[in-house]
C-alpha atoms as a PDB file:
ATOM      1  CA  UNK A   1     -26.321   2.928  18.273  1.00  0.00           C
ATOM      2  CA  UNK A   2     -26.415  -0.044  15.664  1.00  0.00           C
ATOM      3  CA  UNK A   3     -27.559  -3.408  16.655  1.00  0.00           C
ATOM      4  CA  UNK A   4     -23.519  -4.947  15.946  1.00  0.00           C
ATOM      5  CA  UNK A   5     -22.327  -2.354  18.250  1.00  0.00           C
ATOM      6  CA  UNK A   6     -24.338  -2.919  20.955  1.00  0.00           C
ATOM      7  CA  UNK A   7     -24.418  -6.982  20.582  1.00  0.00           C
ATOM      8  CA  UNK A   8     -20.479  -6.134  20.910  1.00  0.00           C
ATOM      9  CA  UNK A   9     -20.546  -3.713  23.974  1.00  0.00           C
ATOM     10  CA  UNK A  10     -22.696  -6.438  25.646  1.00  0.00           C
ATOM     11  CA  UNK A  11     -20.221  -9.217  24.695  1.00  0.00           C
ATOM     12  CA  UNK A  12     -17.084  -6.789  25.936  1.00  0.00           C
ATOM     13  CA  UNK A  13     -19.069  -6.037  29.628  1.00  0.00           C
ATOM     14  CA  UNK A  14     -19.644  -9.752  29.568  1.00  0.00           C
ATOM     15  CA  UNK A  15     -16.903 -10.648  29.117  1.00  0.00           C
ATOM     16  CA  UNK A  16     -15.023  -8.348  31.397  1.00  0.00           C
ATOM     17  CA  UNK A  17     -17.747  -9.175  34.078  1.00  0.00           C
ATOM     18  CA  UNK A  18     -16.186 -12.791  34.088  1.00  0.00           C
ATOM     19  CA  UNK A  19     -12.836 -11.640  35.383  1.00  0.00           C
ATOM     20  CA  UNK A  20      -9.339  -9.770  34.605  1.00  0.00           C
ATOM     21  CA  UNK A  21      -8.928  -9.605  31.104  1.00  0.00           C
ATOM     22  CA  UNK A  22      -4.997  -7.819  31.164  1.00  0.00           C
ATOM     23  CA  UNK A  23      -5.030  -5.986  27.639  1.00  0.00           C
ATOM     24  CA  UNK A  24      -6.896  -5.555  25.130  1.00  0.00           C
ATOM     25  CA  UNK A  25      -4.890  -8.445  23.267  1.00  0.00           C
ATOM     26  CA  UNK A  26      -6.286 -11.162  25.400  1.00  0.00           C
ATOM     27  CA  UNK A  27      -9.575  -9.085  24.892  1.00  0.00           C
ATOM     28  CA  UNK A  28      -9.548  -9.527  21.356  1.00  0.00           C
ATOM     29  CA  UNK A  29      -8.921 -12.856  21.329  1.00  0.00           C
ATOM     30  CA  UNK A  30     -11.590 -13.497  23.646  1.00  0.00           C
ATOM     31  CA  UNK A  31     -13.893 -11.532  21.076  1.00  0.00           C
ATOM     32  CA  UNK A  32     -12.555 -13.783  18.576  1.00  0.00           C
ATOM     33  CA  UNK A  33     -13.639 -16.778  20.259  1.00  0.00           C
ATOM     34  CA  UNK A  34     -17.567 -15.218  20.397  1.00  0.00           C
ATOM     35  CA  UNK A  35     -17.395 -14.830  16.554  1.00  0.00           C
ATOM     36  CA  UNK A  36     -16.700 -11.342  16.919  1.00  0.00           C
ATOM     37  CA  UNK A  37     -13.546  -9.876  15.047  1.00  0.00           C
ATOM     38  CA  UNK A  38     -12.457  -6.128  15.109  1.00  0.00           C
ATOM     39  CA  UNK A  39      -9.575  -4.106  15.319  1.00  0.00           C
ATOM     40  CA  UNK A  40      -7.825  -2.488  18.439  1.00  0.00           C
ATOM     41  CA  UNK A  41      -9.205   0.887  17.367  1.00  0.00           C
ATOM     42  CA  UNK A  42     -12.722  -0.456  18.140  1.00  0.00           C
ATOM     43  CA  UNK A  43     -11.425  -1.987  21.203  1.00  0.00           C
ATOM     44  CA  UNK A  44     -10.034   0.948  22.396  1.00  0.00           C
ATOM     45  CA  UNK A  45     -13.392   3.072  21.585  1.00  0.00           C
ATOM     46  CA  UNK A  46     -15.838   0.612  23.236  1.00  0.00           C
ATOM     47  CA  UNK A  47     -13.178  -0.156  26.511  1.00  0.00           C
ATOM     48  CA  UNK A  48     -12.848   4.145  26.417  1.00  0.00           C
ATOM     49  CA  UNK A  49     -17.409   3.991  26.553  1.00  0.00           C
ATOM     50  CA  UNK A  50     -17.788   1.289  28.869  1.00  0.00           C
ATOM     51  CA  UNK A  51     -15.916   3.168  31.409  1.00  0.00           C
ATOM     52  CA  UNK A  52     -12.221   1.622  31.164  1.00  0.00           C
ATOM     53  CA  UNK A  53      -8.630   2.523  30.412  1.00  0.00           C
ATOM     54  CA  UNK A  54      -5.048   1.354  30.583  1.00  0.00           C
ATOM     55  CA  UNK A  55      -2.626   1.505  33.466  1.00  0.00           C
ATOM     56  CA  UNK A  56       0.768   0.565  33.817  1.00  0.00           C
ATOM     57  CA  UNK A  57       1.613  -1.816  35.701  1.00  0.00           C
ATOM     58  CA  UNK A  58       5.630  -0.820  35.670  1.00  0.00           C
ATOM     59  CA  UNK A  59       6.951  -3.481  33.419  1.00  0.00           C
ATOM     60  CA  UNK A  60       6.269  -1.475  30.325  1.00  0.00           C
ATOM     61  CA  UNK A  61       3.037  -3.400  29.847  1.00  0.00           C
ATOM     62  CA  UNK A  62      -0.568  -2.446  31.091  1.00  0.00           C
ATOM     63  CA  UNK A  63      -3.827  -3.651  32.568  1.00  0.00           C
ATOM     64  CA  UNK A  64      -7.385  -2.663  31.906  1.00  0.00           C
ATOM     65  CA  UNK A  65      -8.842  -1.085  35.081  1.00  0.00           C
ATOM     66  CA  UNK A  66     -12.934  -0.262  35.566  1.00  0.00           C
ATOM     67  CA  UNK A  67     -13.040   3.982  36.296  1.00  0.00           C
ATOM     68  CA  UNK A  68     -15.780   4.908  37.914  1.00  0.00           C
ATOM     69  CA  UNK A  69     -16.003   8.418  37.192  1.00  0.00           C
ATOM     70  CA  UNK A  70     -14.125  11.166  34.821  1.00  0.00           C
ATOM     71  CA  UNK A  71     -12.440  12.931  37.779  1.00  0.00           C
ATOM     72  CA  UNK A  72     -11.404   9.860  39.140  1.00  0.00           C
ATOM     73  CA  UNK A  73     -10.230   8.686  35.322  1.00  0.00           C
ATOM     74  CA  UNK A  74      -8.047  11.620  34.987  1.00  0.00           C
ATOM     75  CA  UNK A  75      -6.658  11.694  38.282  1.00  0.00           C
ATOM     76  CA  UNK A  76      -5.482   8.351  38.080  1.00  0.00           C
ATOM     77  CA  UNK A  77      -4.017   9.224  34.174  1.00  0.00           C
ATOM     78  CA  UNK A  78      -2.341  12.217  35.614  1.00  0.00           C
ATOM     79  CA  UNK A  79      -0.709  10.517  38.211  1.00  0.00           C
ATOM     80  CA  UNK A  80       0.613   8.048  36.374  1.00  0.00           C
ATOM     81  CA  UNK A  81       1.364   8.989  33.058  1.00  0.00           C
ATOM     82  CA  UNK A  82       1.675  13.445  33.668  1.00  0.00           C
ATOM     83  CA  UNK A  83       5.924  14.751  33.894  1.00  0.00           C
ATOM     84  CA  UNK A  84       5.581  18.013  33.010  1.00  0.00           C
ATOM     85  CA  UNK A  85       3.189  21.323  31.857  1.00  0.00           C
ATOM     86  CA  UNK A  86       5.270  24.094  30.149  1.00  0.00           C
ATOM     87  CA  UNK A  87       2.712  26.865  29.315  1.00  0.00           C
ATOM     88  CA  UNK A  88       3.652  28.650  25.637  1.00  0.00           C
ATOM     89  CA  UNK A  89       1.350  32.158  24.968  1.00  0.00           C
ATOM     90  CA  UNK A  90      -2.245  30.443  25.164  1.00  0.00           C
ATOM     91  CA  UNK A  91      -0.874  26.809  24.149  1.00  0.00           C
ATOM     92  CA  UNK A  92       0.125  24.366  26.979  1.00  0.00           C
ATOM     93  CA  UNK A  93       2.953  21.401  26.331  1.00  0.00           C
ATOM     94  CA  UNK A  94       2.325  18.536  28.284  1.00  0.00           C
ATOM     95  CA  UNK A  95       4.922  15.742  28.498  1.00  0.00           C
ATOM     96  CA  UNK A  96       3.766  12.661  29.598  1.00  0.00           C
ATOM     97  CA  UNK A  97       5.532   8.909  30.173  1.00  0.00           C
ATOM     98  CA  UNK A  98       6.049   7.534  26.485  1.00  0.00           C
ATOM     99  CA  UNK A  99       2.433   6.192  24.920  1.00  0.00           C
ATOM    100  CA  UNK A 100       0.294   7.663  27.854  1.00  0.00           C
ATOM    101  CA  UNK A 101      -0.302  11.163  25.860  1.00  0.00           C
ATOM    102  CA  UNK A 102      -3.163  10.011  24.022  1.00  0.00           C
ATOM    103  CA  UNK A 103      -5.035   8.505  26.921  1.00  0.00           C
ATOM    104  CA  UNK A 104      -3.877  11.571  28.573  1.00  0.00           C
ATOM    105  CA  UNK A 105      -5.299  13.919  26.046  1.00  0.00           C
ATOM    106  CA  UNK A 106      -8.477  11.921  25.944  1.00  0.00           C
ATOM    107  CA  UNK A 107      -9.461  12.196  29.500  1.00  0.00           C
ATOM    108  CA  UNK A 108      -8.696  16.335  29.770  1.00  0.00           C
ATOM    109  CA  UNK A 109     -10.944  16.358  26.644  1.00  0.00           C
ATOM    110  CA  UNK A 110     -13.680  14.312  27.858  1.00  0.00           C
ATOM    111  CA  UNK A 111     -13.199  15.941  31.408  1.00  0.00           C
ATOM    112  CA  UNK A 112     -13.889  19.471  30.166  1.00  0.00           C
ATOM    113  CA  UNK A 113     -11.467  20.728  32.071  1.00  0.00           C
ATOM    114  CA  UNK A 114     -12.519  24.589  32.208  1.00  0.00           C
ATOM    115  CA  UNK A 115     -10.334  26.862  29.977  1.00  0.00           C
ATOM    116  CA  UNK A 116      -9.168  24.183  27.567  1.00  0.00           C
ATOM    117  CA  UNK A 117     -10.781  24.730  24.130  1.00  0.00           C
ATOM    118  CA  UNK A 118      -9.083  21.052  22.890  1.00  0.00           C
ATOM    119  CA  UNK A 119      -5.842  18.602  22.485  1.00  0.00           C
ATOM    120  CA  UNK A 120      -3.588  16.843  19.906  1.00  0.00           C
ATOM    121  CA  UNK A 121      -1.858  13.863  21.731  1.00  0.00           C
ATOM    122  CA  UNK A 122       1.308  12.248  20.042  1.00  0.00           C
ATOM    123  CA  UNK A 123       3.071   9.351  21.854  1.00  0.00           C
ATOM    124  CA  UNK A 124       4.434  11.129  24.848  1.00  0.00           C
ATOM    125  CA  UNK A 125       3.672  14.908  24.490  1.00  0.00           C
ATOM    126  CA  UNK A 126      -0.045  16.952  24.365  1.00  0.00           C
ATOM    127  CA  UNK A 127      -0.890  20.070  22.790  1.00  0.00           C
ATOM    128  CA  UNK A 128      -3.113  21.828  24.843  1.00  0.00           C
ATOM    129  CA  UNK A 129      -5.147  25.032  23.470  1.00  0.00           C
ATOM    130  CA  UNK A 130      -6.805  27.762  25.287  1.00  0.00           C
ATOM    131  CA  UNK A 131      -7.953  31.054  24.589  1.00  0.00           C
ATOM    132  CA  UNK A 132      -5.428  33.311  25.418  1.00  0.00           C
ATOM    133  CA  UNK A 133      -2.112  33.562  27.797  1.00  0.00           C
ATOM    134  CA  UNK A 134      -3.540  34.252  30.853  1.00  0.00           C
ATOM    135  CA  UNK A 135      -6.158  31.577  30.482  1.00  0.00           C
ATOM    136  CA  UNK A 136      -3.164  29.021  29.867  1.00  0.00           C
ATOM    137  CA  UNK A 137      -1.383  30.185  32.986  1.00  0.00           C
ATOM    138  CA  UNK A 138      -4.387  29.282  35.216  1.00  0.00           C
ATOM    139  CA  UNK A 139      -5.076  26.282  33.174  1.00  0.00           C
ATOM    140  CA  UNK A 140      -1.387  25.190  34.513  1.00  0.00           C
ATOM    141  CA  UNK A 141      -1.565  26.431  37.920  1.00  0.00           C
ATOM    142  CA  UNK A 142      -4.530  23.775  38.568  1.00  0.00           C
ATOM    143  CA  UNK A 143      -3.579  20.977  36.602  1.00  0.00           C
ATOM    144  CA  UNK A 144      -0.461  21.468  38.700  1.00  0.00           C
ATOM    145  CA  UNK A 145      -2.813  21.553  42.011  1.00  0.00           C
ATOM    146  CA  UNK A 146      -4.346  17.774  40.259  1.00  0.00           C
ATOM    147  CA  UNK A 147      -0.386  16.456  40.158  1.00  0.00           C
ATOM    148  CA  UNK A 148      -0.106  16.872  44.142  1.00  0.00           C
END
Protein backbone atom coordinates (compact mmCIF):
# COMPACT_ATOMS: atom_id res chain seq x y z
CA UNK A 1 0.00 0.00 0.00
CA UNK A 2 1.53 3.55 -0.83
CA UNK A 3 2.18 6.01 1.84
CA UNK A 4 -0.88 8.63 0.11
CA UNK A 5 -3.19 5.79 0.37
CA UNK A 6 -2.79 4.92 3.65
CA UNK A 7 -2.34 8.73 5.04
CA UNK A 8 -5.95 8.80 3.21
CA UNK A 9 -7.54 5.57 4.70
CA UNK A 10 -6.40 6.97 8.10
CA UNK A 11 -7.93 10.42 7.38
CA UNK A 12 -11.38 8.56 5.98
CA UNK A 13 -11.56 6.17 9.50
CA UNK A 14 -10.86 9.44 11.23
CA UNK A 15 -12.95 11.07 10.02
CA UNK A 16 -15.83 8.67 10.06
CA UNK A 17 -14.79 7.87 13.75
CA UNK A 18 -15.97 11.55 14.54
CA UNK A 19 -19.57 10.88 13.62
CA UNK A 20 -22.28 10.28 10.68
CA UNK A 21 -20.88 11.39 7.64
CA UNK A 22 -24.39 10.70 5.22
CA UNK A 23 -22.67 10.19 1.67
CA UNK A 24 -19.82 10.17 0.32
CA UNK A 25 -20.48 13.91 -0.88
CA UNK A 26 -20.22 15.34 2.55
CA UNK A 27 -17.22 12.82 2.76
CA UNK A 28 -15.44 14.40 0.10
CA UNK A 29 -15.82 17.60 1.16
CA UNK A 30 -14.65 16.77 4.46
CA UNK A 31 -11.46 15.27 2.63
CA UNK A 32 -11.25 18.47 0.96
CA UNK A 33 -11.03 20.38 4.00
CA UNK A 34 -7.78 17.96 5.22
CA UNK A 35 -6.01 18.93 1.92
CA UNK A 36 -6.96 15.79 0.48
CA UNK A 37 -8.80 15.84 -3.01
CA UNK A 38 -9.95 12.67 -4.98
CA UNK A 39 -12.64 11.45 -6.91
CA UNK A 40 -15.79 9.37 -5.86
CA UNK A 41 -14.22 6.31 -7.48
CA UNK A 42 -11.51 6.43 -4.76
CA UNK A 43 -14.10 7.12 -2.26
CA UNK A 44 -16.04 4.39 -3.13
CA UNK A 45 -12.83 1.91 -3.15
CA UNK A 46 -11.44 3.01 0.26
CA UNK A 47 -15.34 3.27 2.00
CA UNK A 48 -15.78 -0.54 0.03
CA UNK A 49 -11.91 -1.55 2.22
CA UNK A 50 -12.62 0.05 5.34
CA UNK A 51 -15.60 -2.05 5.77
CA UNK A 52 -18.59 0.34 4.57
CA UNK A 53 -21.36 0.64 2.01
CA UNK A 54 -24.48 2.51 1.03
CA UNK A 55 -28.03 2.01 2.20
CA UNK A 56 -31.09 3.57 1.35
CA UNK A 57 -32.65 5.32 3.45
CA UNK A 58 -36.15 5.40 1.24
CA UNK A 59 -36.03 8.89 -0.06
CA UNK A 60 -33.98 7.92 -3.04
CA UNK A 61 -30.86 9.05 -1.20
CA UNK A 62 -28.42 6.90 1.00
CA UNK A 63 -26.30 6.71 4.12
CA UNK A 64 -22.94 5.17 4.76
CA UNK A 65 -23.36 2.32 7.30
CA UNK A 66 -20.11 0.42 9.16
CA UNK A 67 -20.58 -3.72 8.06
CA UNK A 68 -19.07 -5.76 10.19
CA UNK A 69 -18.68 -8.78 8.28
CA UNK A 70 -19.24 -10.04 4.43
CA UNK A 71 -22.26 -12.22 5.33
CA UNK A 72 -23.70 -9.62 7.20
CA UNK A 73 -22.73 -7.00 4.12
CA UNK A 74 -24.58 -9.03 1.68
CA UNK A 75 -27.45 -9.86 3.67
CA UNK A 76 -28.20 -6.46 4.35
CA UNK A 77 -27.54 -5.60 0.23
CA UNK A 78 -29.85 -8.40 -0.59
CA UNK A 79 -32.49 -7.32 1.45
CA UNK A 80 -32.59 -4.14 0.41
CA UNK A 81 -31.61 -3.71 -2.96
CA UNK A 82 -32.39 -7.90 -4.43
CA UNK A 83 -36.23 -8.14 -6.66
CA UNK A 84 -35.64 -10.90 -8.55
CA UNK A 85 -33.15 -14.12 -9.76
CA UNK A 86 -34.22 -15.57 -13.17
CA UNK A 87 -31.72 -18.44 -13.84
CA UNK A 88 -30.76 -18.62 -17.92
CA UNK A 89 -28.60 -22.16 -18.86
CA UNK A 90 -25.52 -21.53 -16.41
CA UNK A 91 -26.02 -17.55 -16.34
CA UNK A 92 -28.20 -16.02 -13.53
CA UNK A 93 -30.17 -12.41 -14.09
CA UNK A 94 -30.48 -10.60 -11.09
CA UNK A 95 -32.70 -7.50 -10.93
CA UNK A 96 -32.11 -5.33 -8.28
CA UNK A 97 -33.75 -1.67 -7.07
CA UNK A 98 -32.28 0.93 -9.68
CA UNK A 99 -28.31 1.79 -8.78
CA UNK A 100 -28.01 -1.04 -6.09
CA UNK A 101 -26.65 -3.71 -8.85
CA UNK A 102 -23.20 -2.75 -8.57
CA UNK A 103 -22.98 -2.79 -4.82
CA UNK A 104 -24.95 -5.85 -5.26
CA UNK A 105 -22.56 -7.50 -7.61
CA UNK A 106 -19.68 -6.42 -5.46
CA UNK A 107 -20.63 -8.08 -2.30
CA UNK A 108 -21.62 -11.76 -4.12
CA UNK A 109 -18.11 -11.29 -5.62
CA UNK A 110 -16.26 -10.49 -2.60
CA UNK A 111 -18.54 -13.04 -0.65
CA UNK A 112 -17.48 -16.01 -2.78
CA UNK A 113 -20.59 -17.20 -2.84
CA UNK A 114 -19.93 -21.02 -3.84
CA UNK A 115 -20.80 -21.82 -7.52
CA UNK A 116 -20.47 -18.30 -8.87
CA UNK A 117 -17.37 -18.05 -11.12
CA UNK A 118 -18.04 -13.87 -11.36
CA UNK A 119 -20.52 -10.72 -12.12
CA UNK A 120 -21.08 -7.71 -14.46
CA UNK A 121 -23.36 -5.18 -12.55
CA UNK A 122 -25.16 -2.38 -14.65
CA UNK A 123 -27.46 0.09 -12.80
CA UNK A 124 -30.23 -2.20 -11.74
CA UNK A 125 -29.57 -5.71 -13.23
CA UNK A 126 -26.39 -8.43 -12.52
CA UNK A 127 -25.01 -10.96 -14.67
CA UNK A 128 -24.21 -13.78 -12.76
CA UNK A 129 -21.91 -16.74 -14.27
CA UNK A 130 -21.52 -20.23 -13.20
CA UNK A 131 -20.33 -23.28 -14.59
CA UNK A 132 -23.04 -25.00 -15.97
CA UNK A 133 -27.11 -25.22 -15.64
CA UNK A 134 -27.44 -27.20 -12.85
CA UNK A 135 -24.87 -25.28 -10.89
CA UNK A 136 -27.03 -22.02 -11.67
CA UNK A 137 -30.19 -23.68 -10.45
CA UNK A 138 -28.68 -24.33 -6.97
CA UNK A 139 -26.92 -21.08 -7.06
CA UNK A 140 -30.72 -19.63 -7.19
CA UNK A 141 -32.34 -21.94 -4.90
CA UNK A 142 -29.99 -20.45 -1.98
CA UNK A 143 -29.69 -17.02 -2.83
CA UNK A 144 -33.46 -17.40 -2.74
CA UNK A 145 -33.10 -19.15 0.91
CA UNK A 146 -30.72 -15.50 1.74
CA UNK A 147 -34.02 -13.30 0.44
CA UNK A 148 -36.29 -14.93 3.32
Amino acid sequence: MTKAKNQRLNIIKEILKKGEVPTQTELKKKLRKAKIDVSHATISRALKELGYARSPIGDGSYRLIKVEGRDEHIDLLFRLGLEEIIPVGNLILIKTRPGNAQAVAGAIDRSRLEGILGTIGGDDTILAVTQNESTARRVVKNLRKMLE
